[in-house]
PDB file of N, CA and C in Angstrom:
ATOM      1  N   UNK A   1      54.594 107.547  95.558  1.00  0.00           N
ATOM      2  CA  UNK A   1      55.344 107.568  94.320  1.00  0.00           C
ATOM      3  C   UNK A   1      56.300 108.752  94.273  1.00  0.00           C
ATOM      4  N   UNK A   2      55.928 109.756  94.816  1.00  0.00           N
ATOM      5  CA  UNK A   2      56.819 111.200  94.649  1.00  0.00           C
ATOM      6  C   UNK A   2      57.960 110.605  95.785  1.00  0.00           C
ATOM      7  N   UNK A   3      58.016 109.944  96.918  1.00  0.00           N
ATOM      8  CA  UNK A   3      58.851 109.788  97.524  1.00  0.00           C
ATOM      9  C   UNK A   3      59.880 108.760  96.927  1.00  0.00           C
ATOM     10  N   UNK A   4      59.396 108.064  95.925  1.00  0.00           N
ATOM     11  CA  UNK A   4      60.563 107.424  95.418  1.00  0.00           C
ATOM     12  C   UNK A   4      61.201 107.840  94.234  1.00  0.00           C
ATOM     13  N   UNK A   5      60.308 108.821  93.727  1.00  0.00           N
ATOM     14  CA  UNK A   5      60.938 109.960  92.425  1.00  0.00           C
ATOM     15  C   UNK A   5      62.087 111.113  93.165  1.00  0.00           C
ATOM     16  N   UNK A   6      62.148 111.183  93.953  1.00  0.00           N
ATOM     17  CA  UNK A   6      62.987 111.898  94.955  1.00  0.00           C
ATOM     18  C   UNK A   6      64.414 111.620  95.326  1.00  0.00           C
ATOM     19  N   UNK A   7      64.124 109.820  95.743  1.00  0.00           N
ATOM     20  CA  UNK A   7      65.401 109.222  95.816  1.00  0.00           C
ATOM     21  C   UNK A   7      66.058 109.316  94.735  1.00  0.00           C
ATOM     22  N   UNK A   8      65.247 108.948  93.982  1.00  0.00           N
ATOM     23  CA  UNK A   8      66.109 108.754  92.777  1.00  0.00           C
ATOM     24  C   UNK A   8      66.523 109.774  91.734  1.00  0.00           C
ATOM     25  N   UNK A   9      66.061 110.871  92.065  1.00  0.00           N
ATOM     26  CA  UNK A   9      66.698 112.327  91.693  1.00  0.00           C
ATOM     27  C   UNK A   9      67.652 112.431  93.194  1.00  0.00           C
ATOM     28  N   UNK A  10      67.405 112.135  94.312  1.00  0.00           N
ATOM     29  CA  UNK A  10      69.037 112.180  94.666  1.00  0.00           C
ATOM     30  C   UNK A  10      69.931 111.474  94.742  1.00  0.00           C
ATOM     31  N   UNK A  11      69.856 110.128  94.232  1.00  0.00           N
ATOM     32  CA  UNK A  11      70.633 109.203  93.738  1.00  0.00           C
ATOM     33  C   UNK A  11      71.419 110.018  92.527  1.00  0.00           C
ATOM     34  N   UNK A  12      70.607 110.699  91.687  1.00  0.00           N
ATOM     35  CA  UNK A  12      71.543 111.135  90.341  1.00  0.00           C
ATOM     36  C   UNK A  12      72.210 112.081  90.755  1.00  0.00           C
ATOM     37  N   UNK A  13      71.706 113.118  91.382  1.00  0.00           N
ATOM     38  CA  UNK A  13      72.773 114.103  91.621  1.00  0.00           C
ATOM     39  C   UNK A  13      73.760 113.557  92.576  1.00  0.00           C
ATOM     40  N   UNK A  14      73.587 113.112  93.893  1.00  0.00           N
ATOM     41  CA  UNK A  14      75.036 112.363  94.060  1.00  0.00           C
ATOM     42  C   UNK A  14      75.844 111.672  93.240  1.00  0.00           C
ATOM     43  N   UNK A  15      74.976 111.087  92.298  1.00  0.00           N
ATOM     44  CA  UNK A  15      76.169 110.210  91.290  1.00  0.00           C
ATOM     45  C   UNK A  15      76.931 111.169  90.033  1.00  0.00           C
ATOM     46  N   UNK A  16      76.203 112.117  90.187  1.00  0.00           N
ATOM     47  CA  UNK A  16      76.703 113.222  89.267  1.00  0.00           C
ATOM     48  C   UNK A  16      77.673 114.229  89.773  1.00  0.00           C
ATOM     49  N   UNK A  17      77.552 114.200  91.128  1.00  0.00           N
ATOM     50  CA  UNK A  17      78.781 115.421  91.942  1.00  0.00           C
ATOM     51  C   UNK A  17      80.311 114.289  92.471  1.00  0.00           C
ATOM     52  N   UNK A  18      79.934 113.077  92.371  1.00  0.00           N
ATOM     53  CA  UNK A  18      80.768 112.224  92.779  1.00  0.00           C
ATOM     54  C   UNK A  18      81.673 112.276  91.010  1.00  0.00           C
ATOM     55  N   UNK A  19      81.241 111.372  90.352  1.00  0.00           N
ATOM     56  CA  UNK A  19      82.192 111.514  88.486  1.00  0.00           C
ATOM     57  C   UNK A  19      82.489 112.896  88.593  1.00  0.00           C
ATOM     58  N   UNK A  20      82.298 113.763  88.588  1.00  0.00           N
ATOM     59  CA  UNK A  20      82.557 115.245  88.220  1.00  0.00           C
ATOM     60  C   UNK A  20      84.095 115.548  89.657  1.00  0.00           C
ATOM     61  N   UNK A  21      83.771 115.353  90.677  1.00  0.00           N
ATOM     62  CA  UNK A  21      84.800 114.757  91.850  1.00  0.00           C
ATOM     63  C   UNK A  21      85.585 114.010  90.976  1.00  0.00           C
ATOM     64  N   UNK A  22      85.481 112.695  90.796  1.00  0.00           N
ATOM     65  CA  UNK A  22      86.405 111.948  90.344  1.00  0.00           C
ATOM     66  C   UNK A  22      86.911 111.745  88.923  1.00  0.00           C
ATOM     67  N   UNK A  23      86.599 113.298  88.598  1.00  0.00           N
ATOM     68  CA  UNK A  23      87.554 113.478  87.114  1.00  0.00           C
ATOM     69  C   UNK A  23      88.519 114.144  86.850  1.00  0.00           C
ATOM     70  N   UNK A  24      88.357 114.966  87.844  1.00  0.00           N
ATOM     71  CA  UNK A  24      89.543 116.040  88.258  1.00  0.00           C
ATOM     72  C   UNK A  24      90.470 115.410  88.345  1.00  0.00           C
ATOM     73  N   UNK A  25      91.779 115.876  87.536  1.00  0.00           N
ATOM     74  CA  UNK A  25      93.169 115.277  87.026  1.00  0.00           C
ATOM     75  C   UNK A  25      93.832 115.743  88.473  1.00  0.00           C
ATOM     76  N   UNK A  26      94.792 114.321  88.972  1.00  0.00           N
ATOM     77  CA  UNK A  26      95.503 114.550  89.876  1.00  0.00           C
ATOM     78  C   UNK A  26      96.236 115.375  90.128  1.00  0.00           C
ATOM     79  N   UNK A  27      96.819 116.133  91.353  1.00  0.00           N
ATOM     80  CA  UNK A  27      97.773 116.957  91.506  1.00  0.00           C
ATOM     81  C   UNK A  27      99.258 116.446  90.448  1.00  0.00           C
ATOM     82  N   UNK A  28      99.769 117.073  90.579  1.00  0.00           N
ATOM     83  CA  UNK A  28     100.940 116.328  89.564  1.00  0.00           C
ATOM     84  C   UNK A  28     102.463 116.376  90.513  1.00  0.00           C
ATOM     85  N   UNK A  29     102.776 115.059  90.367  1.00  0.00           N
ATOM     86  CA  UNK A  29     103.940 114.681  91.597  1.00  0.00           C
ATOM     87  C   UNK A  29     104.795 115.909  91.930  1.00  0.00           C
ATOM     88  N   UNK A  30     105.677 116.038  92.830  1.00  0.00           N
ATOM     89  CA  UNK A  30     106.737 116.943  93.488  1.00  0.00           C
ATOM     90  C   UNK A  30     108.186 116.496  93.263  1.00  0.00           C
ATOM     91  N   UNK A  31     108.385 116.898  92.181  1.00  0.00           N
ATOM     92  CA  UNK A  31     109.987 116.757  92.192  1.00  0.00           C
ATOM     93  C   UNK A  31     111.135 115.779  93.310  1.00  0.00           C
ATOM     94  N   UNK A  32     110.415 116.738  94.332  1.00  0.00           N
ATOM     95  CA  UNK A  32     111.209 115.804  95.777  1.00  0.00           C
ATOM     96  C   UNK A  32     110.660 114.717  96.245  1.00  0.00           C
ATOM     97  N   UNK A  33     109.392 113.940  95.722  1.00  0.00           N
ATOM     98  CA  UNK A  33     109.003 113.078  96.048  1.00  0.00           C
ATOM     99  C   UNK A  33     109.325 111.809  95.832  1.00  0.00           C
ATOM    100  N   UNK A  34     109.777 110.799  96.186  1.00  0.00           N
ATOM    101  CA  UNK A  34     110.242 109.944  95.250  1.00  0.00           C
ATOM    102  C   UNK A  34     109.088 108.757  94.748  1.00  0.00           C
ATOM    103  N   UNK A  35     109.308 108.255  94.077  1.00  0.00           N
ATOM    104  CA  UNK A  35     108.287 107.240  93.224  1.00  0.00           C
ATOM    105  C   UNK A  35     107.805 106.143  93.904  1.00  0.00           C
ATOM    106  N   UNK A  36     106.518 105.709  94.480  1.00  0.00           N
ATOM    107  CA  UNK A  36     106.361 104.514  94.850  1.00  0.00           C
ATOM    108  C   UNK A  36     106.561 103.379  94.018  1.00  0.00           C
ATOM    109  N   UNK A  37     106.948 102.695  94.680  1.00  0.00           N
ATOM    110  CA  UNK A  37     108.035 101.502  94.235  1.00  0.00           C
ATOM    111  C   UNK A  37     106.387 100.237  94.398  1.00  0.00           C
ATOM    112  N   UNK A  38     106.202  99.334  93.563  1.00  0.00           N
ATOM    113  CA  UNK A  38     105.144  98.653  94.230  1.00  0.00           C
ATOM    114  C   UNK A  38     105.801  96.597  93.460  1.00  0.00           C
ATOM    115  N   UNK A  39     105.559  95.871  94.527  1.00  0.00           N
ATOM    116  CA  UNK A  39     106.493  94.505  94.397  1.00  0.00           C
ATOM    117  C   UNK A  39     105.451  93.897  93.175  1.00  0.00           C
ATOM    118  N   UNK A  40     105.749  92.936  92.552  1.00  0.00           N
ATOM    119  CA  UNK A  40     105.352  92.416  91.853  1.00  0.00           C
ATOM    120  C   UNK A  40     105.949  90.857  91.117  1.00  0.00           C
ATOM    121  N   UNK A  41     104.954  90.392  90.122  1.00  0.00           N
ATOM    122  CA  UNK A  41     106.408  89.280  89.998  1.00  0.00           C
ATOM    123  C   UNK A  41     106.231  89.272  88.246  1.00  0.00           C
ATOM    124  N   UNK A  42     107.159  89.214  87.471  1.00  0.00           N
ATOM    125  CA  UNK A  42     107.045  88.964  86.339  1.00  0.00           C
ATOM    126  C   UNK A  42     106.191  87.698  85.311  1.00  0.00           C
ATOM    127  N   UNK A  43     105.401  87.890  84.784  1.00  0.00           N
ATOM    128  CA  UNK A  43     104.474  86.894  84.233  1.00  0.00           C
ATOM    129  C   UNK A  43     104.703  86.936  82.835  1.00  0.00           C
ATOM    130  N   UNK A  44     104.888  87.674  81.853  1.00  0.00           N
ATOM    131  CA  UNK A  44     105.843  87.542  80.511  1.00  0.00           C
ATOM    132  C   UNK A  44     105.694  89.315  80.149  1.00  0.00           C
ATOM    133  N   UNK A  45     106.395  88.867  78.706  1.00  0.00           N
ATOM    134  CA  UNK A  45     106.578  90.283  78.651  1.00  0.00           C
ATOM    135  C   UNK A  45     106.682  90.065  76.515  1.00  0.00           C
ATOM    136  N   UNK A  46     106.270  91.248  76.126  1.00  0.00           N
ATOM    137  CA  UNK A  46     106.015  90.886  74.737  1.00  0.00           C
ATOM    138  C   UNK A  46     106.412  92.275  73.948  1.00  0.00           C
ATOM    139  N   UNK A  47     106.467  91.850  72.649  1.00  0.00           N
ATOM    140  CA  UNK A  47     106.858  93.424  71.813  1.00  0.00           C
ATOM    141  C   UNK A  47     104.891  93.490  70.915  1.00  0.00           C
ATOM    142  N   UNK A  48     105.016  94.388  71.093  1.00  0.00           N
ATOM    143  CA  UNK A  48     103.312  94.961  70.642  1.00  0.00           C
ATOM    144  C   UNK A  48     103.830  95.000  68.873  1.00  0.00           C
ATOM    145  N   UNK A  49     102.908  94.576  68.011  1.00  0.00           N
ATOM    146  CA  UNK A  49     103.285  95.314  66.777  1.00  0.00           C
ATOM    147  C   UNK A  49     103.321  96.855  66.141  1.00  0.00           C
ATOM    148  N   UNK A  50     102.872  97.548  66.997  1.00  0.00           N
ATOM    149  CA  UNK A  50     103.409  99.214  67.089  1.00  0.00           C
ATOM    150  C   UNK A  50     104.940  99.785  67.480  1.00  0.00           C
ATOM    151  N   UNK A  51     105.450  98.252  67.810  1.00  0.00           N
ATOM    152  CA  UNK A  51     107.115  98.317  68.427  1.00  0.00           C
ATOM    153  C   UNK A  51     107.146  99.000  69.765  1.00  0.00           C
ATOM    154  N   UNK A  52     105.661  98.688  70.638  1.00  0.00           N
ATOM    155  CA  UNK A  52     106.442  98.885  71.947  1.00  0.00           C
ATOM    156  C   UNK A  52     106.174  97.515  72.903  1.00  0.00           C
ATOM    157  N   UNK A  53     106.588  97.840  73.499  1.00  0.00           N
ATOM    158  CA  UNK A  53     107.014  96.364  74.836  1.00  0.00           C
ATOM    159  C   UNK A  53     106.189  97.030  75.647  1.00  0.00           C
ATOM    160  N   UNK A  54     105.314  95.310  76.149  1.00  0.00           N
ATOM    161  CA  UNK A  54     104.281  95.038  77.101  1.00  0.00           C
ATOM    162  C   UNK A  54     104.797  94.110  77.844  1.00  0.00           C
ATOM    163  N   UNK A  55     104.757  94.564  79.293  1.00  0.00           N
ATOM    164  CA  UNK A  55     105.002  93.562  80.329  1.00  0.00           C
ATOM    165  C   UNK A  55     104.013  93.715  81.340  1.00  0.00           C
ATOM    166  N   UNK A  56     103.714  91.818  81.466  1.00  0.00           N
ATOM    167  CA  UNK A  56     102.584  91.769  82.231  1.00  0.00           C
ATOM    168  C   UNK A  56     102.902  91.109  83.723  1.00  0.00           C
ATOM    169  N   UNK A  57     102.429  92.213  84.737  1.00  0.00           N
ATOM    170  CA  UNK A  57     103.131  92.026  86.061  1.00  0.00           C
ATOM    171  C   UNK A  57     101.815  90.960  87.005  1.00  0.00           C
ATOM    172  N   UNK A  58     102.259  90.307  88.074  1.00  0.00           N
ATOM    173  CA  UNK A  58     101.159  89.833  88.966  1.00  0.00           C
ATOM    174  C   UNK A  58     101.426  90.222  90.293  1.00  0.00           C
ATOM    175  N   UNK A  59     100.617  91.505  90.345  1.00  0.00           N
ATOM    176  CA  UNK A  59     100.788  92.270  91.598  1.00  0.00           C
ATOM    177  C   UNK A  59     101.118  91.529  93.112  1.00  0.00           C
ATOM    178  N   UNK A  60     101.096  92.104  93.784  1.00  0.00           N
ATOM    179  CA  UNK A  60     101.036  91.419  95.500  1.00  0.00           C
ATOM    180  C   UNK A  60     100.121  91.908  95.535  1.00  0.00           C
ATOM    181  N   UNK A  61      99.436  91.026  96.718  1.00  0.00           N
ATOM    182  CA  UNK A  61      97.665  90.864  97.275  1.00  0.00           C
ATOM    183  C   UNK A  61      97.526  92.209  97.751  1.00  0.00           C
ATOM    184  N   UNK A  62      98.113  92.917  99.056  1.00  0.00           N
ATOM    185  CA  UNK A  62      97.705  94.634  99.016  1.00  0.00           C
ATOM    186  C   UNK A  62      98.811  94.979  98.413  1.00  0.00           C
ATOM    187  N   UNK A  63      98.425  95.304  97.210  1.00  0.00           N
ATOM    188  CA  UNK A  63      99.218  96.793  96.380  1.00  0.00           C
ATOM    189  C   UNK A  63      98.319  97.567  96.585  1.00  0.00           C
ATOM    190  N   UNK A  64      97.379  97.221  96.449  1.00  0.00           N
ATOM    191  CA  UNK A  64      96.261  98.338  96.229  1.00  0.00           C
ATOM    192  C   UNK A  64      95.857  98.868  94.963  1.00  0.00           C
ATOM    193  N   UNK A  65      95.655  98.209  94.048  1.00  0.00           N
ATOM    194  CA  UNK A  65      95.180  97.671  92.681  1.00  0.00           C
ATOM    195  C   UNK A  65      94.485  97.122  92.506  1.00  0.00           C
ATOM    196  N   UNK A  66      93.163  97.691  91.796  1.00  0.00           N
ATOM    197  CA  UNK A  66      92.191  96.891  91.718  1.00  0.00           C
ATOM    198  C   UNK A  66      92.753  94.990  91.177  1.00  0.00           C
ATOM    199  N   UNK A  67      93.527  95.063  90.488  1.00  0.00           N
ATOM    200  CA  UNK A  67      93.354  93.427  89.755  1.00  0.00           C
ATOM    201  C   UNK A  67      94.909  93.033  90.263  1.00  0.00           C
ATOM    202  N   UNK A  68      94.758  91.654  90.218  1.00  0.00           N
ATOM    203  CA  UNK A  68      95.866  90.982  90.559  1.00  0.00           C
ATOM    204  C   UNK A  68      96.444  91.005  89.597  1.00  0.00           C
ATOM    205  N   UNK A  69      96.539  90.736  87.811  1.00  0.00           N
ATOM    206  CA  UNK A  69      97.634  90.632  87.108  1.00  0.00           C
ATOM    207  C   UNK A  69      97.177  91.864  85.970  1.00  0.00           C
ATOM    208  N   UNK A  70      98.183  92.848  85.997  1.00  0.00           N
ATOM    209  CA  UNK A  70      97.966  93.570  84.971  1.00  0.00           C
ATOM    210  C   UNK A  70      99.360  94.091  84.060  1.00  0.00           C
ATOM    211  N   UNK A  71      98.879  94.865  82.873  1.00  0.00           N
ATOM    212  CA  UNK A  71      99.621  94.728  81.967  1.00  0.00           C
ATOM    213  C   UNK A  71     100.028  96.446  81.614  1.00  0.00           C
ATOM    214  N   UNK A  72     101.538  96.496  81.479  1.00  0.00           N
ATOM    215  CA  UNK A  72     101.598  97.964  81.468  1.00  0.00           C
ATOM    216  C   UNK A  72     102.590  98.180  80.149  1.00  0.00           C
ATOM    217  N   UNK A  73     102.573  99.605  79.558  1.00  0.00           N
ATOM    218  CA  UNK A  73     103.808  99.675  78.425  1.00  0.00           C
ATOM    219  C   UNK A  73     104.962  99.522  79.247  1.00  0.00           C
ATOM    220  N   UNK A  74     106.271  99.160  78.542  1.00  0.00           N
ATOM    221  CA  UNK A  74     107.720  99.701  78.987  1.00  0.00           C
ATOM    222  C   UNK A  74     108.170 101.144  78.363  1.00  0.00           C
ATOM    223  N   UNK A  75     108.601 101.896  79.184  1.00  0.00           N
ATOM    224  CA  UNK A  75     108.681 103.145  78.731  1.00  0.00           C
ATOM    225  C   UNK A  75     110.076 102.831  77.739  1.00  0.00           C
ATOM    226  N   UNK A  76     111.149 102.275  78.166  1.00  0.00           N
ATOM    227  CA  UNK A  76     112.752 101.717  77.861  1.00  0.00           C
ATOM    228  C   UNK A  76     112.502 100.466  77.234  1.00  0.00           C
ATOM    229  N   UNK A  77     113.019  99.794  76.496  1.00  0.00           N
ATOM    230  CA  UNK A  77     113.432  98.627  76.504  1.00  0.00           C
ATOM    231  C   UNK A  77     114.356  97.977  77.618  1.00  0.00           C
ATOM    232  N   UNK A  78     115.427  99.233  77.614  1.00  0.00           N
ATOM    233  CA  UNK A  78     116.136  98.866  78.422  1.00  0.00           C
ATOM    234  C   UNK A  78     116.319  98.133  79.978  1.00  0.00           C
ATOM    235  N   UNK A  79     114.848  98.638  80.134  1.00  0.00           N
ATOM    236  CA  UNK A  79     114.450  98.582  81.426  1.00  0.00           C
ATOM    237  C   UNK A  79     114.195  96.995  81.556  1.00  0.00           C
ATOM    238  N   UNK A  80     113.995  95.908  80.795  1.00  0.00           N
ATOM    239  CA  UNK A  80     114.117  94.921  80.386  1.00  0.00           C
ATOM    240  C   UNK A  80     115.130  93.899  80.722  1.00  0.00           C
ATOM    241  N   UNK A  81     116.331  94.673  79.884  1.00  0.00           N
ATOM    242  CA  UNK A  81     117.710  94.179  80.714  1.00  0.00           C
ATOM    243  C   UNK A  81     117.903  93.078  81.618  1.00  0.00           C
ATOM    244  N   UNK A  82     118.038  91.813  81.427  1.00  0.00           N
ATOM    245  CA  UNK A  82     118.351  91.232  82.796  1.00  0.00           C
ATOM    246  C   UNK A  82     117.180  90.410  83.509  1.00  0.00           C
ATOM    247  N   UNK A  83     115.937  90.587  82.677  1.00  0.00           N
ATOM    248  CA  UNK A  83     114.872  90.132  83.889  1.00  0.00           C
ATOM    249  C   UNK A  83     114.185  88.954  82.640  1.00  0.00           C
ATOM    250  N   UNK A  84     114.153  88.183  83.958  1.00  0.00           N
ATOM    251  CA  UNK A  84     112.989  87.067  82.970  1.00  0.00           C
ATOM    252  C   UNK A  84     111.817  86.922  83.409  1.00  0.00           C
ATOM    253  N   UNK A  85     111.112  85.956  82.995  1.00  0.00           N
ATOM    254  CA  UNK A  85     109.728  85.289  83.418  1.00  0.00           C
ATOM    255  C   UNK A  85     109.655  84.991  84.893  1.00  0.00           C
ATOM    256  N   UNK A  86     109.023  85.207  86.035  1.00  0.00           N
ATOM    257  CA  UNK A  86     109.324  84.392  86.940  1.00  0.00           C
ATOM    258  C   UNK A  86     109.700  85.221  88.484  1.00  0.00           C
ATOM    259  N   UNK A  87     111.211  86.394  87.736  1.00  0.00           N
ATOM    260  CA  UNK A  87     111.455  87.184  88.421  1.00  0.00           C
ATOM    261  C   UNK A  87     110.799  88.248  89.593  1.00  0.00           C
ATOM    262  N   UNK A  88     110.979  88.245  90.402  1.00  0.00           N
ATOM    263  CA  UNK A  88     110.564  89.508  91.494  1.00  0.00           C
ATOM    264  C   UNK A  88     110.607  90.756  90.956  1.00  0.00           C
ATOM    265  N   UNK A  89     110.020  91.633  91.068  1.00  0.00           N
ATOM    266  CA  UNK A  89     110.414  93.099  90.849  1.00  0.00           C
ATOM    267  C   UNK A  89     109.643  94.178  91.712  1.00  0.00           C
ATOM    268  N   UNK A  90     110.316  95.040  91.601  1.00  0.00           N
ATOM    269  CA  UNK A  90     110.037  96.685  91.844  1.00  0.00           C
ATOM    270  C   UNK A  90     109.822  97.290  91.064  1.00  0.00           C
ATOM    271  N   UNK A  91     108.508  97.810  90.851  1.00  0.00           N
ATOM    272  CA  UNK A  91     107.917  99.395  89.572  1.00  0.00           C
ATOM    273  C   UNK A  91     107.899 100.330  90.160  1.00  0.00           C
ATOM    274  N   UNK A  92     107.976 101.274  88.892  1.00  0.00           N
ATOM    275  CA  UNK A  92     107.663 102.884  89.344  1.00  0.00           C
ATOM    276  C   UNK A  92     106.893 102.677  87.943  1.00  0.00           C
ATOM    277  N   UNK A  93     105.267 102.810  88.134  1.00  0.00           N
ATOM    278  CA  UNK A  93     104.349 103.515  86.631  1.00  0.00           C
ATOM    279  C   UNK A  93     104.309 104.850  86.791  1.00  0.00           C
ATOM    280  N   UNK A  94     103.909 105.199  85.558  1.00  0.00           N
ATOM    281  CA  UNK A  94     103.116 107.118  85.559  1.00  0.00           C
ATOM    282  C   UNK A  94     102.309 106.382  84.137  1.00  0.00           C
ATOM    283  N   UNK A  95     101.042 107.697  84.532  1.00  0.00           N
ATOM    284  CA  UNK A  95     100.126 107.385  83.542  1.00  0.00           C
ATOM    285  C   UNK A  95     100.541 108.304  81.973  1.00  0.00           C
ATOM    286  N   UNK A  96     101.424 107.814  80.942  1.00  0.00           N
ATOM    287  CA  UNK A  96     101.556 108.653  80.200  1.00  0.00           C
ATOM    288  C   UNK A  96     101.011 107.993  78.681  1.00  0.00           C
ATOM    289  N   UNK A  97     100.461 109.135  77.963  1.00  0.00           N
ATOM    290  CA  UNK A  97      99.906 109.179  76.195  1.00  0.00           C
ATOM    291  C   UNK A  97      98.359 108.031  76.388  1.00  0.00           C
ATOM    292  N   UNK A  98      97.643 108.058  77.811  1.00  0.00           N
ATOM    293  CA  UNK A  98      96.761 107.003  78.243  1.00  0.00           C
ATOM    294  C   UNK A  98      96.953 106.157  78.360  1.00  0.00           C
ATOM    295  N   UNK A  99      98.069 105.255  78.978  1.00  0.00           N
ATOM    296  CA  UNK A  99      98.580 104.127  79.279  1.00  0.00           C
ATOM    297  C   UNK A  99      99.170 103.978  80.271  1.00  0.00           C
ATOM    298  N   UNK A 100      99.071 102.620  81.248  1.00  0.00           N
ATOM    299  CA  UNK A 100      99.850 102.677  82.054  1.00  0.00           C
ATOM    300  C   UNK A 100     101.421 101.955  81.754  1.00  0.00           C
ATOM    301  N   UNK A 101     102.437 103.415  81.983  1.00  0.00           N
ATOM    302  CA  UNK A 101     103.884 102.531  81.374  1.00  0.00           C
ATOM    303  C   UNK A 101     105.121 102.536  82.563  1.00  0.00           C
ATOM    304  N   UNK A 102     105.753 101.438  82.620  1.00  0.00           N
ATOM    305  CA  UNK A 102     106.532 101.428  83.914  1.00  0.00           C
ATOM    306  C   UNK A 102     107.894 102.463  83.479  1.00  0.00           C
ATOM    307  N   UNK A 103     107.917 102.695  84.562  1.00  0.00           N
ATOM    308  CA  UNK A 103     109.245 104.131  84.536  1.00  0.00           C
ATOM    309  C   UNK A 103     110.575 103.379  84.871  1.00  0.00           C
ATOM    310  N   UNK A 104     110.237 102.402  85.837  1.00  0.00           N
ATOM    311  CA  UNK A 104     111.502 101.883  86.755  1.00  0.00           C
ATOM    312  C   UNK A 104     111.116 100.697  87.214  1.00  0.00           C
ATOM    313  N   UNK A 105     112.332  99.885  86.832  1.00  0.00           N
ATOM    314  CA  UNK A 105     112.041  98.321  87.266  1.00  0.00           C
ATOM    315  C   UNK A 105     113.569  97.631  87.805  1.00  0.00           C
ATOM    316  N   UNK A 106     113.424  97.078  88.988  1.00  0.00           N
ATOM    317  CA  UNK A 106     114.534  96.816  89.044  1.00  0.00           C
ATOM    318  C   UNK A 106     114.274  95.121  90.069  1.00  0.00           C
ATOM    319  N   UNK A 107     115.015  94.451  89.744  1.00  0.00           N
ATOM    320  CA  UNK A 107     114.932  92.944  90.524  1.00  0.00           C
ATOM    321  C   UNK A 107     115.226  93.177  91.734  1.00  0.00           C
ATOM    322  N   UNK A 108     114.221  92.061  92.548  1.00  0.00           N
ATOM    323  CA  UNK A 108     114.373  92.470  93.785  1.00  0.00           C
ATOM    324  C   UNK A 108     114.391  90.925  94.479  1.00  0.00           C
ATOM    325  N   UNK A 109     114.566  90.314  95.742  1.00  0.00           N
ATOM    326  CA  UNK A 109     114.419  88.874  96.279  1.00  0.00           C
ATOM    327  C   UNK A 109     113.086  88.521  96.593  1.00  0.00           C
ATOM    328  N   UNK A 110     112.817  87.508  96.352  1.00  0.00           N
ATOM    329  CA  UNK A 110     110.998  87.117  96.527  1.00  0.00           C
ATOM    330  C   UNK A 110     110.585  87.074  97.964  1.00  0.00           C
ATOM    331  N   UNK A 111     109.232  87.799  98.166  1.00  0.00           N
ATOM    332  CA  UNK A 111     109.198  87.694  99.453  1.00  0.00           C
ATOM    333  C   UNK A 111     108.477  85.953  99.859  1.00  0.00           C
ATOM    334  N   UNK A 112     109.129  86.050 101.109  1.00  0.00           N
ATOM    335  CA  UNK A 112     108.695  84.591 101.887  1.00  0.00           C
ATOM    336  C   UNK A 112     106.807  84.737 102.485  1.00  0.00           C
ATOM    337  N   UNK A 113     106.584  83.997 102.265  1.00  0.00           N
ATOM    338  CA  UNK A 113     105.277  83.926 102.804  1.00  0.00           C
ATOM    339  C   UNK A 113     105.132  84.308 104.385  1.00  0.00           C
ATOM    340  N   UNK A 114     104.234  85.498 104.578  1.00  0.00           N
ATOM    341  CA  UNK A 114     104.051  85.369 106.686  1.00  0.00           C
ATOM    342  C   UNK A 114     105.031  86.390 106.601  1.00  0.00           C
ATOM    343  N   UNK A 115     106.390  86.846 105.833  1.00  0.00           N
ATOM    344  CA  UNK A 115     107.723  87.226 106.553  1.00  0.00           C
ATOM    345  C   UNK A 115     107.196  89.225 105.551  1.00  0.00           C
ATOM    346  N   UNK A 116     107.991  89.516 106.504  1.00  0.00           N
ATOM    347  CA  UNK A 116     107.584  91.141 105.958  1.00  0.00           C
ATOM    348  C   UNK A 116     108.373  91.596 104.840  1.00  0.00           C
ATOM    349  N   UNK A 117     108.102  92.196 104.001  1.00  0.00           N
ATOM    350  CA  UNK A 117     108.813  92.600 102.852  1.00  0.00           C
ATOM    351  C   UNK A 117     108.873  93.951 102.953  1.00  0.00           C
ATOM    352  N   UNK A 118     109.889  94.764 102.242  1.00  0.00           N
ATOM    353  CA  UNK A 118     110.086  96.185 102.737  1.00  0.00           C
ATOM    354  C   UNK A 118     109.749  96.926 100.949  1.00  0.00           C
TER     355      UNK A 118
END
C-alpha cells in the first residue's frame, strides 16, 4: 500500500511542477520577428452584441492547433474588407484582453490537395 501512496504523491508533484511550468507567460515577440501567418478557410463571420466581430476560421489539418474550426475576435473591422464565406486566408492572432483576436488577414489561393502550399 505505501508503494502505491508514493506513486501517487509523485504523480502530484509532477503534475504540480509541470502547471506551474506551463503558466509562465510567454516570452513576448521581437519586434524583428515577423508574425506567423497560419492558412485557413473562412466559415462565417458575425458582429457579437458587445459590437465586436467574430470570425470563425477552419484551420488546415497541421497548423498545429488543437481544433479544426475555431473562432477568434477581429481586432479591425476593416480587416474584413473584401472577404466572404468560403474564402482562403492568411492570419496573424495575438492573445489580447483574453481572447484570441486576428491582427492580419489577408486572401490568399486555395491550396490543391497533395500540392504544397507556402
Amino acid at each position: 500500500m505505501s508503494t502505491i501512496l508514493r506513486k501517487i504523491a509523485a504523480a502530484a508533484v509532477v503534475a504540480l511542477t509541470m502547471g506551474s511550468l506551463c503558466a509562465q507567460p510567454a516570452a513576448p515577440a521581437d519586434a524583428s520577428t515577423p508574425p506567423v501567418l497560419t492558412r485557413a478557410r473562412v466559415s462565417s463571420f458575425s458582429k457579437a452584441p458587445g459590437g465586436k466581430f467574430h470570425l470563425r476560421l477552419k484551420l488546415m489539418p497541421r497548423a498545429k492547433l488543437p481544433f479544426t474550426t475555431q473562432t477568434f475576435t477581429v481586432a479591425d473591422r476593416a480587416l474584413l474588407a473584401g472577404i466572404s464565406e468560403g474564402d482562403w486566408v492568411k492570419f496573424a492572432m495575438q492573445r489580447i484582453d483574453g481572447e484570441n483576436t486576428v491582427t492580419s488577414l489577408q486572401v490568399v489561393a486555395a491550396c490543391r490537395r497533395f500540392q504544397p502550399c507556402d
